[in-house]
PDB file of N, CA and C in Angstrom:
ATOM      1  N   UNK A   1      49.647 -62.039 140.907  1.00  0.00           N
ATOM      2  CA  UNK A   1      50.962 -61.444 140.865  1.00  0.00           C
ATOM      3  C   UNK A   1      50.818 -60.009 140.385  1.00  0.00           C
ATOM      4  N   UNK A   2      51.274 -59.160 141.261  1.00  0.00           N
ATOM      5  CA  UNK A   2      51.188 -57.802 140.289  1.00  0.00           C
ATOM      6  C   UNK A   2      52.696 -56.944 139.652  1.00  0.00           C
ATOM      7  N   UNK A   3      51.999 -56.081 139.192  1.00  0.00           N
ATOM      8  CA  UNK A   3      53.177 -55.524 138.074  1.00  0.00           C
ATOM      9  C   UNK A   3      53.511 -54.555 138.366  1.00  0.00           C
ATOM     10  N   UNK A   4      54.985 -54.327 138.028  1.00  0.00           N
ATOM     11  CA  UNK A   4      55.295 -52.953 138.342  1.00  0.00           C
ATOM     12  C   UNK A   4      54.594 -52.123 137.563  1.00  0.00           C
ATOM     13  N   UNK A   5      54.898 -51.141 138.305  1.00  0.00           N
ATOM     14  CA  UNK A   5      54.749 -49.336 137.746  1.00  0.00           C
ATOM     15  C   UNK A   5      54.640 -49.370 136.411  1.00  0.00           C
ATOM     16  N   UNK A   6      54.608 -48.599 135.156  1.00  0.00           N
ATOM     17  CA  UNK A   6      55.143 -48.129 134.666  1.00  0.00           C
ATOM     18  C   UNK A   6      55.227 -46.522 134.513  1.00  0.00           C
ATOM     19  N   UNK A   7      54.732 -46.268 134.976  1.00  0.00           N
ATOM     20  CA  UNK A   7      54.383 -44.744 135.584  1.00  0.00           C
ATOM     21  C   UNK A   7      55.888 -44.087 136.356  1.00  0.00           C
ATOM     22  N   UNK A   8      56.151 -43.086 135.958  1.00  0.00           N
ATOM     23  CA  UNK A   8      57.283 -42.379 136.366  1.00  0.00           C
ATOM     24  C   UNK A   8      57.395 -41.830 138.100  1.00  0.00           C
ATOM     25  N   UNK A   9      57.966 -41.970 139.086  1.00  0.00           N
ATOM     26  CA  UNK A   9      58.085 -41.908 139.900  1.00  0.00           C
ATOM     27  C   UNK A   9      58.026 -39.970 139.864  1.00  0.00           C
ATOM     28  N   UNK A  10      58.324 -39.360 139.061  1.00  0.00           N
ATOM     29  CA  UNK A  10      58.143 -37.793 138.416  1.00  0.00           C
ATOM     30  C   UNK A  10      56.679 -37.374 137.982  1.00  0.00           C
ATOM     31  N   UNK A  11      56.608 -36.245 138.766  1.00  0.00           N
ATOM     32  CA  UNK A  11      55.248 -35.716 138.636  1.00  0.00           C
ATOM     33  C   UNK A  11      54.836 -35.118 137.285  1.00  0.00           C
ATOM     34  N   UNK A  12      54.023 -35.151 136.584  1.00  0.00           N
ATOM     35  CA  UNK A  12      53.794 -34.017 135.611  1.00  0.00           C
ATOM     36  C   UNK A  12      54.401 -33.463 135.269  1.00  0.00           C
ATOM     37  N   UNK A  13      54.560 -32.454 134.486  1.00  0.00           N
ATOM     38  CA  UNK A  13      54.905 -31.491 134.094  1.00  0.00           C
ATOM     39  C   UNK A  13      53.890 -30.392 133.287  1.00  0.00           C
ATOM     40  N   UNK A  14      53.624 -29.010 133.150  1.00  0.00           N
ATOM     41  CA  UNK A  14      51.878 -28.939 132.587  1.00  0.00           C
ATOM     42  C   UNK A  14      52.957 -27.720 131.445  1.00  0.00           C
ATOM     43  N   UNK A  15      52.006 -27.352 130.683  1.00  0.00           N
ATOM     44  CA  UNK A  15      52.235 -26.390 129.430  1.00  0.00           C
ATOM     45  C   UNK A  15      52.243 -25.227 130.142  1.00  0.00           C
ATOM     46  N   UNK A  16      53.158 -24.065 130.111  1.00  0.00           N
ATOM     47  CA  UNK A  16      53.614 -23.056 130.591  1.00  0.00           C
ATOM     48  C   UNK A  16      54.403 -22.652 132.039  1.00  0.00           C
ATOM     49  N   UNK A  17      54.619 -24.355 132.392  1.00  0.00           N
ATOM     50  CA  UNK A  17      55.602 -24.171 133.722  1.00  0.00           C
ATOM     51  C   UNK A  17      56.713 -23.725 133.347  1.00  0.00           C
ATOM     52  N   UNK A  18      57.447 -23.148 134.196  1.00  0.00           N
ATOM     53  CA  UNK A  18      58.721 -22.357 134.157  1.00  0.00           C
ATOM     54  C   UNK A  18      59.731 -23.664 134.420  1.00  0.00           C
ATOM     55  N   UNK A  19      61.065 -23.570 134.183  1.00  0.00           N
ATOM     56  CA  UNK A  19      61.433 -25.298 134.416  1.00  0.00           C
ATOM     57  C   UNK A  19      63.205 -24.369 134.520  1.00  0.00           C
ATOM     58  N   UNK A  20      64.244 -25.431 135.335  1.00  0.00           N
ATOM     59  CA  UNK A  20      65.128 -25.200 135.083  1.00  0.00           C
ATOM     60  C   UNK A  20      66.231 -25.923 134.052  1.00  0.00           C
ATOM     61  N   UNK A  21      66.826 -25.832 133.199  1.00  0.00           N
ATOM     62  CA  UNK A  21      67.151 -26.868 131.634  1.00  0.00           C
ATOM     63  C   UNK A  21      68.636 -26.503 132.034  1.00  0.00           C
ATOM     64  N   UNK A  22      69.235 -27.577 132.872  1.00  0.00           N
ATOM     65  CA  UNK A  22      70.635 -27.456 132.983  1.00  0.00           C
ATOM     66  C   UNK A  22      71.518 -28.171 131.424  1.00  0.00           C
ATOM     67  N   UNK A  23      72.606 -27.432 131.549  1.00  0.00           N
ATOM     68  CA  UNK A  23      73.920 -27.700 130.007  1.00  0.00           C
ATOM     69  C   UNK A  23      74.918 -28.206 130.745  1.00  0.00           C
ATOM     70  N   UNK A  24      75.850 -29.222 129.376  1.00  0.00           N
ATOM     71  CA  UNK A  24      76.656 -29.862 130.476  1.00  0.00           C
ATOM     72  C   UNK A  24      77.739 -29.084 131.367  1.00  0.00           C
ATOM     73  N   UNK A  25      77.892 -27.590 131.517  1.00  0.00           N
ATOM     74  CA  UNK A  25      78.939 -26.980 132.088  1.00  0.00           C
ATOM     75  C   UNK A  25      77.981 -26.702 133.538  1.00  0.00           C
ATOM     76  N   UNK A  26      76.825 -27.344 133.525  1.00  0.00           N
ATOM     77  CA  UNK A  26      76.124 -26.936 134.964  1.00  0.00           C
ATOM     78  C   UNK A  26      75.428 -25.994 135.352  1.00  0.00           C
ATOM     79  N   UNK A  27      75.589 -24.903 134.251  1.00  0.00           N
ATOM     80  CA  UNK A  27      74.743 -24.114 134.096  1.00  0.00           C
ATOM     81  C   UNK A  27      72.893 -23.772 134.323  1.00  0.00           C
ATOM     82  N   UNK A  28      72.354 -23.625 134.689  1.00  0.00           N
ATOM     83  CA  UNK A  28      70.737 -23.975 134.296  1.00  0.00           C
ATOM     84  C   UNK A  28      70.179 -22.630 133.936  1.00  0.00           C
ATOM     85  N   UNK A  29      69.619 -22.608 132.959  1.00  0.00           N
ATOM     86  CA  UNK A  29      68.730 -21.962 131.887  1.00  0.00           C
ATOM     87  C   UNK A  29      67.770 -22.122 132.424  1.00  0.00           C
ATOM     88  N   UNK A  30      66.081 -20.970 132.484  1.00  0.00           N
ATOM     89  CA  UNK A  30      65.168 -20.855 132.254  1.00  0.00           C
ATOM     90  C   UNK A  30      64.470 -21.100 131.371  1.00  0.00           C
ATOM     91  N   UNK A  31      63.821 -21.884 131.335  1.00  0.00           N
ATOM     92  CA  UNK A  31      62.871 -22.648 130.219  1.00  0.00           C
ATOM     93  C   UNK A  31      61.139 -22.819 130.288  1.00  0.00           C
ATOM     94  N   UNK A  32      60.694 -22.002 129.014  1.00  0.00           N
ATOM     95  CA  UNK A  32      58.988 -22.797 129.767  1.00  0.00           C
ATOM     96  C   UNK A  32      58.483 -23.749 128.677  1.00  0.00           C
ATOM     97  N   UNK A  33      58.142 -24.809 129.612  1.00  0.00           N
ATOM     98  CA  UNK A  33      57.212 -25.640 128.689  1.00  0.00           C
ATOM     99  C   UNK A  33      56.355 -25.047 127.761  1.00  0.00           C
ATOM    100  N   UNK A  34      56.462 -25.519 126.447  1.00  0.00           N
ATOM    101  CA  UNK A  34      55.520 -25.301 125.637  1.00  0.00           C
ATOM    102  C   UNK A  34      54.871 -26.374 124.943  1.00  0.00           C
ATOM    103  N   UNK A  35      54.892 -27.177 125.486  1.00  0.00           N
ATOM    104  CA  UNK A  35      54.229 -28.714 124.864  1.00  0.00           C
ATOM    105  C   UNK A  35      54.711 -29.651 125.531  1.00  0.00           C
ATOM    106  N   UNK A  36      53.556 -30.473 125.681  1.00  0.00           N
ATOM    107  CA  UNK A  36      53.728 -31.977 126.454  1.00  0.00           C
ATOM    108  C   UNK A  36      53.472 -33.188 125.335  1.00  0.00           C
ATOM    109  N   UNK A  37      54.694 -33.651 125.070  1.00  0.00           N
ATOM    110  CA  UNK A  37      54.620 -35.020 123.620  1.00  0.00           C
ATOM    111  C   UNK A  37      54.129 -36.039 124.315  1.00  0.00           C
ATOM    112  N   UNK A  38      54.115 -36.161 125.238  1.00  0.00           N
ATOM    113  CA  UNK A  38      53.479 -37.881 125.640  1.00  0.00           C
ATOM    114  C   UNK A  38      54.492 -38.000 126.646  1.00  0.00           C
ATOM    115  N   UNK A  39      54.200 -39.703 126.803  1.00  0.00           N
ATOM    116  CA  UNK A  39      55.021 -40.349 127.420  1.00  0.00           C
ATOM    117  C   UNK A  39      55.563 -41.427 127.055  1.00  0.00           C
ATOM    118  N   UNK A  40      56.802 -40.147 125.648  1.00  0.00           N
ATOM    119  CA  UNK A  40      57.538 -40.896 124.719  1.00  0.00           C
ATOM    120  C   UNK A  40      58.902 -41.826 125.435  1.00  0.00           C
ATOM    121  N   UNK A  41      59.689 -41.407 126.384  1.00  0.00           N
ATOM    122  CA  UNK A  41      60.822 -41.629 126.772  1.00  0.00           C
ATOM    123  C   UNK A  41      60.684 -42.709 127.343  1.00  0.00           C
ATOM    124  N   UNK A  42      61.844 -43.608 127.444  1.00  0.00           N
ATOM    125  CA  UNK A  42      62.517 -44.528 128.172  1.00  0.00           C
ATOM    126  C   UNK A  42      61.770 -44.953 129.290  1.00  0.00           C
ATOM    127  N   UNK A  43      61.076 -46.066 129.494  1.00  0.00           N
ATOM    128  CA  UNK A  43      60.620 -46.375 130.598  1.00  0.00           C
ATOM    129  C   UNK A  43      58.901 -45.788 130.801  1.00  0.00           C
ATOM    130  N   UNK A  44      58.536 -45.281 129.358  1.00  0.00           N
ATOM    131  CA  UNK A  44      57.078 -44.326 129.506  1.00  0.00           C
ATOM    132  C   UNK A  44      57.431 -42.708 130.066  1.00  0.00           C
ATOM    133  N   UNK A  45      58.773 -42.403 130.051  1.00  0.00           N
ATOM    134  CA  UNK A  45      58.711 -41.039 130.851  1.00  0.00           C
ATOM    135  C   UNK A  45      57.986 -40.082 130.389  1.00  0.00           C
ATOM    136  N   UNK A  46      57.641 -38.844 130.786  1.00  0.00           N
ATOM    137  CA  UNK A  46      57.352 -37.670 129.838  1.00  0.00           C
ATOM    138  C   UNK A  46      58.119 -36.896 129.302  1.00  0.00           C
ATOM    139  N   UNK A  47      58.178 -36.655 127.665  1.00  0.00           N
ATOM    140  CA  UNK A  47      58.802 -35.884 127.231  1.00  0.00           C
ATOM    141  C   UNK A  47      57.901 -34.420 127.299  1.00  0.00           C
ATOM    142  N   UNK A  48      59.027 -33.741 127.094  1.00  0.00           N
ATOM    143  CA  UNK A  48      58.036 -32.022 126.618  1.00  0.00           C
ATOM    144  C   UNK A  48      59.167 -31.296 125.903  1.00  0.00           C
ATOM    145  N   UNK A  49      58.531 -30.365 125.430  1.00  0.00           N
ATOM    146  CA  UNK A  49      59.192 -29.286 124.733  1.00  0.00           C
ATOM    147  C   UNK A  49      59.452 -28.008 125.040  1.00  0.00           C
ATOM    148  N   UNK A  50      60.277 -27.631 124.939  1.00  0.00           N
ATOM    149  CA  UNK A  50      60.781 -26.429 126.035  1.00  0.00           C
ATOM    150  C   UNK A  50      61.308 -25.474 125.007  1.00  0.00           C
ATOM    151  N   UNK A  51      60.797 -24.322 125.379  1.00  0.00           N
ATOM    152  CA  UNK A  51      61.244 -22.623 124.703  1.00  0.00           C
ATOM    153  C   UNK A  51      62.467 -22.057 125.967  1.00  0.00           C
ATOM    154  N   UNK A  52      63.755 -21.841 125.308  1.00  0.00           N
ATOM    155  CA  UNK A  52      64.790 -21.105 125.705  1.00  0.00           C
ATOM    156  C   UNK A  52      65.011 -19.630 125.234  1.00  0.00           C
ATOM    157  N   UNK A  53      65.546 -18.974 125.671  1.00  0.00           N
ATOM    158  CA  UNK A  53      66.320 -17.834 125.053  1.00  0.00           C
ATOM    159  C   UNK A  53      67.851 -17.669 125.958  1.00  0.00           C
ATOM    160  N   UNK A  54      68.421 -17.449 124.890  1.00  0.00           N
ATOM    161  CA  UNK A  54      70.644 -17.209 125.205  1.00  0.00           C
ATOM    162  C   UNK A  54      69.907 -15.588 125.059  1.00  0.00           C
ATOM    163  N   UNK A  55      71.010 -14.928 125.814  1.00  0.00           N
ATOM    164  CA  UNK A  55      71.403 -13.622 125.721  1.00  0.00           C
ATOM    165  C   UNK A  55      72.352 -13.217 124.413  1.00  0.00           C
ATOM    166  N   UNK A  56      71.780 -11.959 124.305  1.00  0.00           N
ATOM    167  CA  UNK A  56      72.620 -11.953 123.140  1.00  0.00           C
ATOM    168  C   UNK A  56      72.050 -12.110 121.598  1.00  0.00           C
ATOM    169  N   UNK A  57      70.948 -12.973 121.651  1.00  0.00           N
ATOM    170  CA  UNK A  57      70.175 -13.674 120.489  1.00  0.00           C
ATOM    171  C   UNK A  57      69.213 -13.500 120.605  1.00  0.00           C
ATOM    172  N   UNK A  58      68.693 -12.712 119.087  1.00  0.00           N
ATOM    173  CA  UNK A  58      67.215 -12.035 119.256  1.00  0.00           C
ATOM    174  C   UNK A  58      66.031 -13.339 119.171  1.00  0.00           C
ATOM    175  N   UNK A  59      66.312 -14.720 118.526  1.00  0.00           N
ATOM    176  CA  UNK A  59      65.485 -15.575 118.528  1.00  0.00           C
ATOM    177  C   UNK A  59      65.482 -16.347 120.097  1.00  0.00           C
ATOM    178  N   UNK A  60      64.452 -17.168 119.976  1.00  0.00           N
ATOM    179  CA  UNK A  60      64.584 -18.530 120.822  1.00  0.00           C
ATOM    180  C   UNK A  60      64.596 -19.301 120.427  1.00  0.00           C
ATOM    181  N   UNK A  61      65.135 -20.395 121.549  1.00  0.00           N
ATOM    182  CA  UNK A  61      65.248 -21.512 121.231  1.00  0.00           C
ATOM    183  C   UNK A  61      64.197 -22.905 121.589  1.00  0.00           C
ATOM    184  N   UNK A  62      64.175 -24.085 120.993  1.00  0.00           N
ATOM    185  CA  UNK A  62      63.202 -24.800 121.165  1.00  0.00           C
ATOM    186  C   UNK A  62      64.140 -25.987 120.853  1.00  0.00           C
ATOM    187  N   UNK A  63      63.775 -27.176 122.213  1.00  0.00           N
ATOM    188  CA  UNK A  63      64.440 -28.008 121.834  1.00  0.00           C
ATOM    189  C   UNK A  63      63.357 -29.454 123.206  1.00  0.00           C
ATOM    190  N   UNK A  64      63.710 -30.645 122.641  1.00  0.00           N
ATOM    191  CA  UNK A  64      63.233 -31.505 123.653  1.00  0.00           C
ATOM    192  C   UNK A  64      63.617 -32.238 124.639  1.00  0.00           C
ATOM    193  N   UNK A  65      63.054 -32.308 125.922  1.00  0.00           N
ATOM    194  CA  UNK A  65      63.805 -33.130 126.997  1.00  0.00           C
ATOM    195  C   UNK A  65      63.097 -33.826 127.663  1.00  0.00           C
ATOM    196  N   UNK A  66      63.429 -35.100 128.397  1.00  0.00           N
ATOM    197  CA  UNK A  66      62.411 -36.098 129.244  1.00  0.00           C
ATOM    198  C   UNK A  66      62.435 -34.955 130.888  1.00  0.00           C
ATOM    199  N   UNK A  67      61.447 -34.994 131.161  1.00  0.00           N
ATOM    200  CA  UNK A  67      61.385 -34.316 132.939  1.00  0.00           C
ATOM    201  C   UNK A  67      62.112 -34.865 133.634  1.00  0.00           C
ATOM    202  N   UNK A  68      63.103 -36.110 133.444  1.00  0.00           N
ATOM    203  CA  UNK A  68      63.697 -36.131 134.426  1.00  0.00           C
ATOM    204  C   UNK A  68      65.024 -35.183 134.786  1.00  0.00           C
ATOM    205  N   UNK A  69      65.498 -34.577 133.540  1.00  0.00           N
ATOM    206  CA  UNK A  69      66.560 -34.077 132.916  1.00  0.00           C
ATOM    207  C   UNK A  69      66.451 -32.433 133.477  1.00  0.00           C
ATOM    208  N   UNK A  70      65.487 -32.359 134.012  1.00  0.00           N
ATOM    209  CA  UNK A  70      64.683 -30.566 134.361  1.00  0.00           C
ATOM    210  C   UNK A  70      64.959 -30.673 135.614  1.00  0.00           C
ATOM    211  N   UNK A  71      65.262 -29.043 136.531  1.00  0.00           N
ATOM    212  CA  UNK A  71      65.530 -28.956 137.580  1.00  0.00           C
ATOM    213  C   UNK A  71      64.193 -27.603 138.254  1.00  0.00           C
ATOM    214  N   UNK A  72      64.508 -27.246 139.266  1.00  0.00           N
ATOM    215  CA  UNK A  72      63.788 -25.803 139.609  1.00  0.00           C
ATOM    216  C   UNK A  72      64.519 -24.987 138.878  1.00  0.00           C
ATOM    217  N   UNK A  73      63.840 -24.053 138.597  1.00  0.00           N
ATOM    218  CA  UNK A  73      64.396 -22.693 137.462  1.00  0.00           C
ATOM    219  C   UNK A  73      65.154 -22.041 138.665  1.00  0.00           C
ATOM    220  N   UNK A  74      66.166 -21.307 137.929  1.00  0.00           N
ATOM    221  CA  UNK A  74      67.438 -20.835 138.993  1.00  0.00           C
ATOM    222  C   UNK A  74      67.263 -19.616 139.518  1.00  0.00           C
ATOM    223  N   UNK A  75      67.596 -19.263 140.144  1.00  0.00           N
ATOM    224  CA  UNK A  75      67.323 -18.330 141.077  1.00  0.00           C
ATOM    225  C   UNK A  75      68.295 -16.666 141.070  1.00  0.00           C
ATOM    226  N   UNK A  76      69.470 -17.082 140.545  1.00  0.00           N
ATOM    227  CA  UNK A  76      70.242 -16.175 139.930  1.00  0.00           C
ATOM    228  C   UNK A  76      71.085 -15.921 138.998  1.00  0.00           C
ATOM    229  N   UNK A  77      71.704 -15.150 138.742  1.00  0.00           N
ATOM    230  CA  UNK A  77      72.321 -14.842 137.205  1.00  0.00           C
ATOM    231  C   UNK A  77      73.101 -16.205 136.867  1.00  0.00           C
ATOM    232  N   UNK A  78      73.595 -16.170 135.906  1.00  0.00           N
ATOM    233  CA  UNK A  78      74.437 -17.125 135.042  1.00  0.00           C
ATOM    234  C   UNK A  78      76.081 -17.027 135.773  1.00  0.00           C
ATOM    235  N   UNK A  79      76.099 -15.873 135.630  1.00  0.00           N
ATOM    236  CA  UNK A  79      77.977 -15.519 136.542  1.00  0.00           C
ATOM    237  C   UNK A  79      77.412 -15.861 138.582  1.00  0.00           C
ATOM    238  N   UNK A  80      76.439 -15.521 138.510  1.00  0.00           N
ATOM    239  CA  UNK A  80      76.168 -16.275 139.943  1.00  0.00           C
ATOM    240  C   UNK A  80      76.205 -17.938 140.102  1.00  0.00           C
ATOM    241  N   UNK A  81      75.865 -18.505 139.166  1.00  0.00           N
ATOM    242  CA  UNK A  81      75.461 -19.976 139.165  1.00  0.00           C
ATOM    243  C   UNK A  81      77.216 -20.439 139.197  1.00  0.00           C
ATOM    244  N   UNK A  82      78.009 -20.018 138.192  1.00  0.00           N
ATOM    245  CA  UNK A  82      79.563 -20.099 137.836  1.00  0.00           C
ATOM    246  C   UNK A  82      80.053 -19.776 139.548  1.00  0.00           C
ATOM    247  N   UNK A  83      79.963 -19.016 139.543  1.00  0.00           N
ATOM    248  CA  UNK A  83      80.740 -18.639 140.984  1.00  0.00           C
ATOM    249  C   UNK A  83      80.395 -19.558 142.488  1.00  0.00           C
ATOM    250  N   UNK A  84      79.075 -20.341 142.009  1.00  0.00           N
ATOM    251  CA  UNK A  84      78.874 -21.365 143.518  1.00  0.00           C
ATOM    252  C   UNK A  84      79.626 -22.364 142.951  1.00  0.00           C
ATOM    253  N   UNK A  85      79.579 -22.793 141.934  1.00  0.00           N
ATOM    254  CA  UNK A  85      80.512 -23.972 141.129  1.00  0.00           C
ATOM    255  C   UNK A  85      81.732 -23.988 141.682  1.00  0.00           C
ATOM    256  N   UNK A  86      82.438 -23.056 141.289  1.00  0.00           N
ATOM    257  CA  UNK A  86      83.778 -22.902 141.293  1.00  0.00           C
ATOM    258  C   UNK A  86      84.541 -22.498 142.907  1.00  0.00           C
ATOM    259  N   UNK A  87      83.141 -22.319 143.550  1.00  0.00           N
ATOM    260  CA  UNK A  87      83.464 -22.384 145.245  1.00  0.00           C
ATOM    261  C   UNK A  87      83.341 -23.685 145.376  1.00  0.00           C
ATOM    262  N   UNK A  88      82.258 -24.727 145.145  1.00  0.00           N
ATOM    263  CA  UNK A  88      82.203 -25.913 145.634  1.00  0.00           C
ATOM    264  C   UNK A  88      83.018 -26.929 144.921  1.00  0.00           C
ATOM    265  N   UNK A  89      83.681 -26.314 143.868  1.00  0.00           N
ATOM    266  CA  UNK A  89      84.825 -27.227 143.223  1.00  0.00           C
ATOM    267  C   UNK A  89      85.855 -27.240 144.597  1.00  0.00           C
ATOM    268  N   UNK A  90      86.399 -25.697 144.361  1.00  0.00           N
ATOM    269  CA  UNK A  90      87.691 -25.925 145.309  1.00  0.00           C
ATOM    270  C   UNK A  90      88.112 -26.081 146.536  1.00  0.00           C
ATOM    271  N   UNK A  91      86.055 -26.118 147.061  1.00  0.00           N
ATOM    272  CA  UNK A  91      85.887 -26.782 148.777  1.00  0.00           C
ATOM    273  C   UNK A  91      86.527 -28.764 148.556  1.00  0.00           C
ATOM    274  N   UNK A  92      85.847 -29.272 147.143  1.00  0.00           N
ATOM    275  CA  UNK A  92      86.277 -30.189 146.958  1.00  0.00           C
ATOM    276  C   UNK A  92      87.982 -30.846 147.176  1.00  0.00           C
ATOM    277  N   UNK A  93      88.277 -29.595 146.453  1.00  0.00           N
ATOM    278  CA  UNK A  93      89.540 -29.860 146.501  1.00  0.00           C
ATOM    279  C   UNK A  93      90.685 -30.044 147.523  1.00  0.00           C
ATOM    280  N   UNK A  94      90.423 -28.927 148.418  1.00  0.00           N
ATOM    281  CA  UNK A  94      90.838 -28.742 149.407  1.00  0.00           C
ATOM    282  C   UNK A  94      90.849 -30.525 150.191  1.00  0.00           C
ATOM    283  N   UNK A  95      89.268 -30.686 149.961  1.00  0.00           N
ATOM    284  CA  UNK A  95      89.185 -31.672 151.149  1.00  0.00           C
ATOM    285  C   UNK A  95      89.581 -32.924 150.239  1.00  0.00           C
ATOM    286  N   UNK A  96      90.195 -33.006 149.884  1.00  0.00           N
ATOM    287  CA  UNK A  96      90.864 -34.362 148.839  1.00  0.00           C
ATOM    288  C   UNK A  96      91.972 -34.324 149.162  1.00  0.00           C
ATOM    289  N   UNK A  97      92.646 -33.055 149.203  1.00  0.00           N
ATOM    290  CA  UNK A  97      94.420 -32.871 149.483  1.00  0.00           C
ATOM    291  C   UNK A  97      95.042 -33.321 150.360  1.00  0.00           C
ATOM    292  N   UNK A  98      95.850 -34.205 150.620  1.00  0.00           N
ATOM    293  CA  UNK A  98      96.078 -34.549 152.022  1.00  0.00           C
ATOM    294  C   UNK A  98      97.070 -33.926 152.864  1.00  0.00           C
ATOM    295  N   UNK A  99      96.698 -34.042 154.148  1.00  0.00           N
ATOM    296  CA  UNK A  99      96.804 -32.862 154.919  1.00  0.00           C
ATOM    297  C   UNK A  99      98.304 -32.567 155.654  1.00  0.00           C
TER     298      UNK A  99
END
């Protein structure tokens, strides 16, 4: 009889990848790995540790997340990321309204 997995269907993650660290407003932040803890999380996942910086704030930030929680690092500004949102909200909307 064999056994499942326990191995994450999620690839790696290595020390100094660039990562995208979305917040709950949808936002995604640039983040680089700076440490790989194991494969502390839920199910064996990998956790790591990730270096941020906010604008505005001369420090960074450091905080931890499982890889599944990480996206591709974003591609444009912060008021760019807001503005596809708030188009694909009110494409939503539109198409909910009845006609």
């Amino acid at each position: 009889m064999s056994r499942p997995s326990r191995r994450p269907a999620i690839a790696r993650v290595k020390v100094g990848t660039l990562v995208g660290m979305p917040n709950d407003l949808g936002i995604v932040r640039v983040a680089e790995v700076i440490e790989d803890r194991g494969n502390l999380g839920i199910g064996g996942e990998q956790i790591v540790r990730l270096r941020f910086r906010v604008e505005g704030v001369d420090e960074d930030f450091e905080t931890e997340r499982p890889v599944s929680e990480l996206t591709a690092p974003p591609t444009g500004s912060i008021i760019d990321q807001l503005r596809r949102r708030d188009r694909a909200e009110r494409r939503k909307a539109r198409r909910a309204a009845p006609a």
